[in-house]
N, C-alpha and C. Protein backbone atom coordinates (compact mmCIF):
# COMPACT_ATOMS: atom_id res chain seq x y z
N UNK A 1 67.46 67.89 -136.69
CA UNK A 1 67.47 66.80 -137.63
C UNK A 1 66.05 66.36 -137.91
N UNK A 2 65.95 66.00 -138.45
CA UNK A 2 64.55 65.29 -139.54
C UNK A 2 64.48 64.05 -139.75
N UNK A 3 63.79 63.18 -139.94
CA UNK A 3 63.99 61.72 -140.03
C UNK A 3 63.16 61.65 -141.24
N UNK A 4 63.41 60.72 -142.40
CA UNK A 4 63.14 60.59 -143.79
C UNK A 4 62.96 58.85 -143.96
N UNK A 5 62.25 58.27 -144.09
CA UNK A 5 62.36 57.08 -144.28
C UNK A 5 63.30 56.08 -143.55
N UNK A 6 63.19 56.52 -142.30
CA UNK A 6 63.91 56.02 -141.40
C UNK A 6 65.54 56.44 -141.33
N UNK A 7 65.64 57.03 -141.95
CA UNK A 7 67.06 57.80 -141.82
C UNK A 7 66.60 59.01 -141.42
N UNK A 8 67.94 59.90 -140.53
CA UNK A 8 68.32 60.78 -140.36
C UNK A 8 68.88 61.80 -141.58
N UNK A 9 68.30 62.77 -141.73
CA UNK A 9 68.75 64.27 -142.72
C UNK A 9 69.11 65.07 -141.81
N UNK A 10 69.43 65.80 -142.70
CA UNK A 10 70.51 67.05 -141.83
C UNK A 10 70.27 68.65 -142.84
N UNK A 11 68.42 68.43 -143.03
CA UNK A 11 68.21 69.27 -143.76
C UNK A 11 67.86 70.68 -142.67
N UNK A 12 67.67 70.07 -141.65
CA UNK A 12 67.35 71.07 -140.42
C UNK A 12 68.41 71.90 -139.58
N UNK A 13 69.38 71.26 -139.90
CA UNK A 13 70.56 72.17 -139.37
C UNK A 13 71.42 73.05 -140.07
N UNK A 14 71.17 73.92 -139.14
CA UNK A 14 72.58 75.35 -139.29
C UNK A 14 73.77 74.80 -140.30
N UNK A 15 74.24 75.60 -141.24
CA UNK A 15 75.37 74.83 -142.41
C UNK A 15 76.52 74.97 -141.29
N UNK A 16 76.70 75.49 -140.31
CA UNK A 16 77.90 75.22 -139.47
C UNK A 16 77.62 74.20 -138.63
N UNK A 17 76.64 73.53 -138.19
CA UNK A 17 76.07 72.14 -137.77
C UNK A 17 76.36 71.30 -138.53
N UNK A 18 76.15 71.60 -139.44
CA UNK A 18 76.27 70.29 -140.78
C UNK A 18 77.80 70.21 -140.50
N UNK A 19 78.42 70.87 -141.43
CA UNK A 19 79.67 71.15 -141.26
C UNK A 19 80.41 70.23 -140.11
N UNK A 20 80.35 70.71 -138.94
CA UNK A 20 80.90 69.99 -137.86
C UNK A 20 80.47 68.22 -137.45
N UNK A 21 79.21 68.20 -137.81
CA UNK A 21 78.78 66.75 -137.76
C UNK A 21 79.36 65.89 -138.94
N UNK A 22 79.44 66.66 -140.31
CA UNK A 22 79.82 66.21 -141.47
C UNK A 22 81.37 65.61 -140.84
N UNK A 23 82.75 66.31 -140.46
CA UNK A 23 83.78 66.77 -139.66
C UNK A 23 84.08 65.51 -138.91
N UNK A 24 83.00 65.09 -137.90
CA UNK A 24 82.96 64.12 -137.00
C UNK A 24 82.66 63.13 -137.67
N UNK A 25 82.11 62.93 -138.78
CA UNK A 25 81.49 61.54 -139.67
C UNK A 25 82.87 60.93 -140.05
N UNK A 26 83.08 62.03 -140.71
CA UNK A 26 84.24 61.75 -141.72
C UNK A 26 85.85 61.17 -140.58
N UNK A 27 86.38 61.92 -139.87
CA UNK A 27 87.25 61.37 -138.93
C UNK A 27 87.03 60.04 -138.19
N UNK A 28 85.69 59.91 -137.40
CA UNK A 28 85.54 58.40 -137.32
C UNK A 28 85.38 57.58 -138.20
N UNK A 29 85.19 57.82 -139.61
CA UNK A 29 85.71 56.74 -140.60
C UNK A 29 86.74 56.60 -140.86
N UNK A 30 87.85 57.83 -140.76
CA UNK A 30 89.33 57.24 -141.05
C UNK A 30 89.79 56.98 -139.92
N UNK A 31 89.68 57.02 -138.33
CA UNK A 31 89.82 57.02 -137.70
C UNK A 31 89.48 54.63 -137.80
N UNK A 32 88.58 54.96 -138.23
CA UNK A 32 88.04 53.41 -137.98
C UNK A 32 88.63 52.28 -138.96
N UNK A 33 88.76 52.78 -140.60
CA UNK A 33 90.21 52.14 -141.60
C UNK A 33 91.40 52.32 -140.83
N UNK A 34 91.97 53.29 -139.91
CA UNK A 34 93.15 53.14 -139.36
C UNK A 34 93.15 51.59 -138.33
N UNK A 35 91.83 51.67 -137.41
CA UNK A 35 91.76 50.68 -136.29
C UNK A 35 92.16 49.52 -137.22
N UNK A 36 91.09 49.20 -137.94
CA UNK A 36 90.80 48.19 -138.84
C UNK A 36 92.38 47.65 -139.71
N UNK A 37 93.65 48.55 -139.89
CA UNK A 37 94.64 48.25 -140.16
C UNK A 37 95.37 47.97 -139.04
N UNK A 38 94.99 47.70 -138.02
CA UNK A 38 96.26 47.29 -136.95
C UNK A 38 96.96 49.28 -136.45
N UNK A 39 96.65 50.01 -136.99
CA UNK A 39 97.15 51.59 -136.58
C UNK A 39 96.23 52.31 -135.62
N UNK A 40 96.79 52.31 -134.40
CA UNK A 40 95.99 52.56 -132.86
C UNK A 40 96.80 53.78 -132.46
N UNK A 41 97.68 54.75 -133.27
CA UNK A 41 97.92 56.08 -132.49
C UNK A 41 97.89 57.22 -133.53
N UNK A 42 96.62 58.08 -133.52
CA UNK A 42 96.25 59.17 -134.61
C UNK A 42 96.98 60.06 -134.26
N UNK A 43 97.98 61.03 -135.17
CA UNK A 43 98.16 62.47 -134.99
C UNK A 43 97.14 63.32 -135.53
N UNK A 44 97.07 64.24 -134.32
CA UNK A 44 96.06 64.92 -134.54
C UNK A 44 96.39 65.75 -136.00
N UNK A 45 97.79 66.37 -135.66
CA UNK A 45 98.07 67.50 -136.92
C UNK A 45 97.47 66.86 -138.03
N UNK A 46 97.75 66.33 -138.55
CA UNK A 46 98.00 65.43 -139.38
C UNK A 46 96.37 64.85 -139.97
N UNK A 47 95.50 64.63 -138.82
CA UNK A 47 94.47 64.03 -139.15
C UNK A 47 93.60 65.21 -139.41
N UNK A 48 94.03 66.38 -138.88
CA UNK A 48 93.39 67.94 -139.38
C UNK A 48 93.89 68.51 -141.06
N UNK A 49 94.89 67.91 -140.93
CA UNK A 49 95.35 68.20 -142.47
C UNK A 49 94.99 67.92 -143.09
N UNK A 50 94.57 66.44 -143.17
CA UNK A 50 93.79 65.75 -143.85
C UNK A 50 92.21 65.89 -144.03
N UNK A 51 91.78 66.67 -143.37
CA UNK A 51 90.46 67.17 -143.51
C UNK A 51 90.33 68.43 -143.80
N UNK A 52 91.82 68.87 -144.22
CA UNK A 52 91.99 70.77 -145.12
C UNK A 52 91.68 72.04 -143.95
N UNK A 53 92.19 71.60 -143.09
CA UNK A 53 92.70 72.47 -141.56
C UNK A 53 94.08 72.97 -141.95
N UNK A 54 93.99 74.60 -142.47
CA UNK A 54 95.06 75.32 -142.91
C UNK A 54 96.13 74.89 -141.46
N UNK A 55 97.46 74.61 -142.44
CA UNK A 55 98.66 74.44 -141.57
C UNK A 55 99.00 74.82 -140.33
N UNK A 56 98.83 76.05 -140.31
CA UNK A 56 99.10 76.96 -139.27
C UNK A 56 98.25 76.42 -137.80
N UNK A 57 96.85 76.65 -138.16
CA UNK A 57 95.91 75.94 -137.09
C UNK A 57 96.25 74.43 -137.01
N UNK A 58 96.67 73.53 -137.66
CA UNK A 58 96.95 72.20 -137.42
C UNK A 58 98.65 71.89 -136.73
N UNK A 59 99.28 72.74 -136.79
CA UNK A 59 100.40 72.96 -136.51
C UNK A 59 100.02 72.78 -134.64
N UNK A 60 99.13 73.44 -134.31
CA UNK A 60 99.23 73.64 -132.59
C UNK A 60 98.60 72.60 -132.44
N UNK A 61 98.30 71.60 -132.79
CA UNK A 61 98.17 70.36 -132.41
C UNK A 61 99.37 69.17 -132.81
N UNK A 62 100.00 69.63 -133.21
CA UNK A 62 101.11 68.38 -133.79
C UNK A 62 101.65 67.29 -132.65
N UNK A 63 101.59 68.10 -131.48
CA UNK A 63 101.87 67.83 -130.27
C UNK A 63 100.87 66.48 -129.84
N UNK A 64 99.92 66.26 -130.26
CA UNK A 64 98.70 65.65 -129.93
C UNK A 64 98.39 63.90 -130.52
N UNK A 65 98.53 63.33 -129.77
CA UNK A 65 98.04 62.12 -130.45
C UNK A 65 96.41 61.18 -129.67
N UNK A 66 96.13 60.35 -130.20
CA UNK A 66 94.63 59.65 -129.84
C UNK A 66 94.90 58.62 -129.69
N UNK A 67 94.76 57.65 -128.92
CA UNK A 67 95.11 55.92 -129.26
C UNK A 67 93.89 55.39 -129.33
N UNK A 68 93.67 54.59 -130.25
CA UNK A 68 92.56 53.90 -130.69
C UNK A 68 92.60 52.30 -129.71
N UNK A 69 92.02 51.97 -128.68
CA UNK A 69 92.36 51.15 -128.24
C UNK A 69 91.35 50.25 -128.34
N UNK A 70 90.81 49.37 -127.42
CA UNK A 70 89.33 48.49 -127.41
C UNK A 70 88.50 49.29 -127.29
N UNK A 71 88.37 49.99 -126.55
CA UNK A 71 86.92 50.45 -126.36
C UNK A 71 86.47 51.53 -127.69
N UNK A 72 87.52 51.80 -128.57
CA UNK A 72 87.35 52.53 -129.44
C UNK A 72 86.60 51.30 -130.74
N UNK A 73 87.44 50.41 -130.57
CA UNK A 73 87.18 48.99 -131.23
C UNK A 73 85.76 48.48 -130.95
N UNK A 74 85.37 48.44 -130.09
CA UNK A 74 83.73 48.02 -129.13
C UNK A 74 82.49 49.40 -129.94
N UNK A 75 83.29 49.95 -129.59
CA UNK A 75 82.32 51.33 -130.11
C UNK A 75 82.12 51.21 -131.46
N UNK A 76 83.08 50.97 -132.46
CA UNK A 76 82.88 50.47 -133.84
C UNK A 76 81.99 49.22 -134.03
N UNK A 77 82.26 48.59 -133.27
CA UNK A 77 81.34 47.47 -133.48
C UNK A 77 80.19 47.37 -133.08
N UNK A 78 79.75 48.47 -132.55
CA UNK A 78 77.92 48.89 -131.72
C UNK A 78 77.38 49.46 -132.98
N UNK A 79 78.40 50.21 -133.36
CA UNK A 79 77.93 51.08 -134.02
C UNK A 79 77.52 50.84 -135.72
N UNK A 80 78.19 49.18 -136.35
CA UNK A 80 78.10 48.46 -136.94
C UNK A 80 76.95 47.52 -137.41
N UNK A 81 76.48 47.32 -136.09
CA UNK A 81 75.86 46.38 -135.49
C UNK A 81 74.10 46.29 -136.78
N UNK A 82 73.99 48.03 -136.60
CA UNK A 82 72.85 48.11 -137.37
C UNK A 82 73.07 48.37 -138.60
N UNK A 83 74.47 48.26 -139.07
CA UNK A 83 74.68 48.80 -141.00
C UNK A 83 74.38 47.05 -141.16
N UNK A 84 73.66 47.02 -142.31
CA UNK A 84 73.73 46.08 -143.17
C UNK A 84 75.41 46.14 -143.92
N UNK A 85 75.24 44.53 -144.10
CA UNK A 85 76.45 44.33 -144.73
C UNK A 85 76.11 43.96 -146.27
N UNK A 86 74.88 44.20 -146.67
CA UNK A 86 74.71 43.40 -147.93
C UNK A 86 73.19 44.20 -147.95
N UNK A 87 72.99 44.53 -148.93
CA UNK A 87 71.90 45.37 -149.60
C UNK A 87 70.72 44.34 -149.63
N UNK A 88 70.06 44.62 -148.94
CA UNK A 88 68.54 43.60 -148.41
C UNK A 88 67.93 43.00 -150.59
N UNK A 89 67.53 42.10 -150.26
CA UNK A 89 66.83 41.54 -151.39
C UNK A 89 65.26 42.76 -151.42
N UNK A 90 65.03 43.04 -152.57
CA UNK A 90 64.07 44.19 -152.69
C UNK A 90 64.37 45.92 -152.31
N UNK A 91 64.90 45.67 -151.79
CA UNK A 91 65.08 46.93 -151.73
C UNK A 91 65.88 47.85 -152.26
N UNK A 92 65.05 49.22 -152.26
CA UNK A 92 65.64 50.29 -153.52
C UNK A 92 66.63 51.70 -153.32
N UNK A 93 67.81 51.62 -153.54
CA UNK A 93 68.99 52.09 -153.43
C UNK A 93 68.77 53.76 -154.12
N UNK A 94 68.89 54.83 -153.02
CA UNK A 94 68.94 55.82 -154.26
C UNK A 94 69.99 56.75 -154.80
């Protein structure tokens, strides 16, 4: 990874790096609208489907669930901690 104006790029990694980090971004955000609705038990199948995990491979997980409990809740909120909630006065959006 590379750091750009104080952010992190992902111009340095392997497209199957990307890929998988991209993978993990994306699930802990729906993973985190689920918390955020009161919904604390993910199927896995299901949450693979939803990220275009042909059937077949999402199928051997159907079996599988995640519970989103506090500490999953705590972790959202660390991880929060440094997003702005409101686009700073001056500063330029690109």
């Amino acid at each position: 990874m590379t750091f750009c104006s104080g952010h992190i790029t992902n111009t340095m990694l392997e497209p199957d790096e990307y890929l998988h980090e991209r993978i993990q971004t994306v699930m802990l955000e729906v993973m985190g609208v689920l918390y955020g609705n009161n919904i604390t038990m993910v199927h896995m199948g299901a949450m693979m489907r939803l990220l275009g995990v042909p059937d077949a491979k999402a199928a051997q997980h159907d079996n599988e669930m995640l519970e989103l409990d506090e500490k999953f809740g705590a972790m959202l909120r660390e991880l929060n901690k440094s997003t702005p909630q409101e686009v700073p006065a001056g500063a330029t959006i690109h």
